[in-house]
Every structure is written in C-alpha cells, then in structure tokens.
Protein backbone atom coordinates (compact mmCIF):
# COMPACT_ATOMS: atom_id res chain seq x y z
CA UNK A 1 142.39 55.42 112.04
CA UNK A 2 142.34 58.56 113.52
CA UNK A 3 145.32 61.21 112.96
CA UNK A 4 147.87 62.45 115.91
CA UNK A 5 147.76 66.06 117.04
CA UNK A 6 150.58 67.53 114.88
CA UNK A 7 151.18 70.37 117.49
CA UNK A 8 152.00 67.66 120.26
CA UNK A 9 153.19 70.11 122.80
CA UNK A 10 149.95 72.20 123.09
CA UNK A 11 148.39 68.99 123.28
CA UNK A 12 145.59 68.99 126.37
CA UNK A 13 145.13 65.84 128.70
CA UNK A 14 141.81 63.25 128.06
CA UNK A 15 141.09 65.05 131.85
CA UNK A 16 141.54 68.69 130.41
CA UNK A 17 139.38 67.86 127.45
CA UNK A 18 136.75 66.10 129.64
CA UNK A 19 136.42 69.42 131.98
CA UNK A 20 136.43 71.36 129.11
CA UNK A 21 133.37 69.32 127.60
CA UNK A 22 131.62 69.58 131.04
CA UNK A 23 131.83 73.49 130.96
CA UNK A 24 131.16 74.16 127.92
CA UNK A 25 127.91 75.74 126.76
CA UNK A 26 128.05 75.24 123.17
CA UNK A 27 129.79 73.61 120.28
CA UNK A 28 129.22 72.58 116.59
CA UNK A 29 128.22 69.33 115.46
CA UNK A 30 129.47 68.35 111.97
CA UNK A 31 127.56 65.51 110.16
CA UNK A 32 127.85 64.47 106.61
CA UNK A 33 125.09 66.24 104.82
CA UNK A 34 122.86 66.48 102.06
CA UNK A 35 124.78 65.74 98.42
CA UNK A 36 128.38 65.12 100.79
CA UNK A 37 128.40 68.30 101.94
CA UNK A 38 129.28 68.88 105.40
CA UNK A 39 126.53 70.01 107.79
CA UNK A 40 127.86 71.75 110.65
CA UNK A 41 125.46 73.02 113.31
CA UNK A 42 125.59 74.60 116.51
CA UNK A 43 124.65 73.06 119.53
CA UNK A 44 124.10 73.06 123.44
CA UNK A 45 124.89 69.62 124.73
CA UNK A 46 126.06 67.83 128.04
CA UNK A 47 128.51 65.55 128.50
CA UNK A 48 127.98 62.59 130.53
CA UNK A 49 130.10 59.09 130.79
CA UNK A 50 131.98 59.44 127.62
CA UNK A 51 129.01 60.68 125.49
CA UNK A 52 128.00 63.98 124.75
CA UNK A 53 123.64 64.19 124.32
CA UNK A 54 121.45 66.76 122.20
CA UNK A 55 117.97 67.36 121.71
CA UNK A 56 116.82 68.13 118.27
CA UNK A 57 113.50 68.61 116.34
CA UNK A 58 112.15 65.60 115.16
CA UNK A 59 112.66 65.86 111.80
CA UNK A 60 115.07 67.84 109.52
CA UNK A 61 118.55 68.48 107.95
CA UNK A 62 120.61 67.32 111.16
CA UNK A 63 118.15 63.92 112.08
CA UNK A 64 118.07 62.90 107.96
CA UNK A 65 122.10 63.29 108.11
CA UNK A 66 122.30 61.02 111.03
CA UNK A 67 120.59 58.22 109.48
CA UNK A 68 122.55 58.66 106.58
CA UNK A 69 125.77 58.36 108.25
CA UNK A 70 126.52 58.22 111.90
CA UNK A 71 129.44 59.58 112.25
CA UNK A 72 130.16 62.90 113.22
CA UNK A 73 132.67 65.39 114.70
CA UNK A 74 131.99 67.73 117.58
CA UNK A 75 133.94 71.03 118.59
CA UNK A 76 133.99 72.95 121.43
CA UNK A 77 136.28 76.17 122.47
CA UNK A 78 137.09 76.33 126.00
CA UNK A 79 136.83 80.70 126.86
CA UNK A 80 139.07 82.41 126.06
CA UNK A 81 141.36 84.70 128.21
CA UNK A 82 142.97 87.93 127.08
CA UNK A 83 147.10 87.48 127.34
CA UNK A 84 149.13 90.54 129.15
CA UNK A 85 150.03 91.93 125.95
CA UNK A 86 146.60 93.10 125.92
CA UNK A 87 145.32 92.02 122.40
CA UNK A 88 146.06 87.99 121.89
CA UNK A 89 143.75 85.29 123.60
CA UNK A 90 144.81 82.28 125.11
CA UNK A 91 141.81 79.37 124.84
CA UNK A 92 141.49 76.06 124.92
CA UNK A 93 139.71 73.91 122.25
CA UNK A 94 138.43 69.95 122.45
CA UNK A 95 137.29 68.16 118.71
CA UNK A 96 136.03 64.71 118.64
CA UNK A 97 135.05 62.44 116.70
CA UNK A 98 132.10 59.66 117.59
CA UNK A 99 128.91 57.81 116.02
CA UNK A 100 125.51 59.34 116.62
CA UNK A 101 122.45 57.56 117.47
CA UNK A 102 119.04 58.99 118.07
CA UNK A 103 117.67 57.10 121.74
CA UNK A 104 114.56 55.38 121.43
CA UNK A 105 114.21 54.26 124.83
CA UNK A 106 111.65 56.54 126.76
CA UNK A 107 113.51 56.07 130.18
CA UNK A 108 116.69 56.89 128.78
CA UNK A 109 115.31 59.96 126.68
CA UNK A 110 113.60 61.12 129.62
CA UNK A 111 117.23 61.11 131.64
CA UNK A 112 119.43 62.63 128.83
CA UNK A 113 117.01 65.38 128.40
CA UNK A 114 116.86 65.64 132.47
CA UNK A 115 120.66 66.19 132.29
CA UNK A 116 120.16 68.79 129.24
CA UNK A 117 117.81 70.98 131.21
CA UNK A 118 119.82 70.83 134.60
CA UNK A 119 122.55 72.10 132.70
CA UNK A 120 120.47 74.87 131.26
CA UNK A 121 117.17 75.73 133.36
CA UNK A 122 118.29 77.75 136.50
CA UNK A 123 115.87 75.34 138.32
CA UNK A 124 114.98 71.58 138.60
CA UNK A 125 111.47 72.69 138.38
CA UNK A 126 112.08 74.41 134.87
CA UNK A 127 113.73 71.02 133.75
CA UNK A 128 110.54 68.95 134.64
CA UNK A 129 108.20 71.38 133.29
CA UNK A 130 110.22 71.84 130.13
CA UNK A 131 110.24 67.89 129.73
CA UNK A 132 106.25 67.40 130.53
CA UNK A 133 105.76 69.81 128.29
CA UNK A 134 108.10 69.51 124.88
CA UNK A 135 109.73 66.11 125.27
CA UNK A 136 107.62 64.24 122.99
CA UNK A 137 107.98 66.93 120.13
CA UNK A 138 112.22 66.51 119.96
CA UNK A 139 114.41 63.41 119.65
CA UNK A 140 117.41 62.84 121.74
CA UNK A 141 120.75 62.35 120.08
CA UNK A 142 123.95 60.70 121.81
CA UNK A 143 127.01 61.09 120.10
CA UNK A 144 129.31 58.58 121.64
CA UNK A 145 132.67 59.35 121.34
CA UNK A 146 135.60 57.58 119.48
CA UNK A 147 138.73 59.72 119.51
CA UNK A 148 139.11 63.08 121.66
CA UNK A 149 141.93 65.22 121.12
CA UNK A 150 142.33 68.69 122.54
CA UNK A 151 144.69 71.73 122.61
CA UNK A 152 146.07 74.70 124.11
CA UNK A 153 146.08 77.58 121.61
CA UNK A 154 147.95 81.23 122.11
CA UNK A 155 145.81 82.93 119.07
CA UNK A 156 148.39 86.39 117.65
C-alpha cells in the first residue's frame, strides 16, 4: 500500500528515524482538509511507543479534518549541518504516514499531555501546572503510525 523510498541508498534505519522523531521539536501534520484540500499544520509533538501525540484546541480546522478522515502524514527534518564546502547542508528527514484519533480517556489524556510538557516545560512543575490549568480546554491527538520511511539528504 505504501510506496518504497526511490532513493534507496540515502535511505535511514526504522532506529535512525525513531531518534530522529524523539529529538525533534517540530514537524507538520498533513490531514485531508476542508473541500479535499490538504491541511498541513505545524506541530510540536512527542513520540512515544510507536505513536507520535499532539494537543490541539478543541475545536477547529485540524479536529473537523480528523473526523473526516483519519489518516494523516507527519514530517519532521532532523537539523541540519553545514557541509565543508561551506554553503550545502547535510540533514536528515523522517515522513510517516498513520491514522489519527483524538483520546477520550482522561487517564490517558492526562499522560500524553504529561509527556508533551516534559518535553517542552524546563520543569516537571511547569508540566503539572500547565495541565491543572489548560488540560480541559485542548484535546489530545495520537497519530499512530503505519509506514515510516526516512532519509539522508546532501541539499546543493
């Protein structure tokens, strides 16, 4: 169902992709939007057991596109690092491909958005204050993912 990388040889490892997805800041989730037209939106995000997990308003453009169609595609660039010749960048990228679900279970929610803030917040104590304070005002999305393919790119 889902294609081959045609550039085989800059092809990353599942365990390249997965650290790149556990460093990585931010990415861009692409949903099927309003009319067909893709809806691409940027996003922070951890990754955790094979899923990545977002927080989002409660309503909107990206939540109405979910429960239109779950599927979705995610991208993140790894950085990038200046080559020798002194103008080229060498980075590494990761796109997948998944279904999204918004998480109804408060236990659950509370834990994905525990993982969100630890990534972010430089403290636990931001996390937990953030949560008390804004978690019932977002929904939790988990985007669990189907096909992961990554790559090594020299950009000239």
């Amino acid at each position: 169902m889902f294609r081959d990388m045609r550039r085989f040889k800059q092809q990353l490892s599942e365990e390249e992709c997965e650290n790149i997805l556990r460093e990585g800041k931010r990415g861009v989730l692409a949903l099927s939007g309003d009319e067909g037209y893709p809806y691409a939106v940027p996003m922070d995000y951890v990754y955790d057991s094979g899923c990545l997990y977002f927080h989002s308003a409660l309503q909107g453009h990206k939540i109405d596109a979910i429960r239109s169609c779950d599927k979705a595609s995610f991208n993140v660039l790894g950085e990038p690092q200046a080559a020798d010749d002194g103008w080229s960048y060498f980075f590494d990228s990761v796109t997948l491909f998944g279904r999204v679900r918004i998480i109804t279970d408060e236990a659950q929610r509370t834990d994905k958005l525990r993982l969100l803030g630890n990534k972010y917040f430089p403290s636990e104590e931001m996390t937990e204050n953030d949560i008390q304070k804004n978690a019932a005002r977002c929904a939790v999305l988990e985007l669990k993912i189907e096909h992961m393919t990554g790559k090594h790119v020299h950009e000239r």
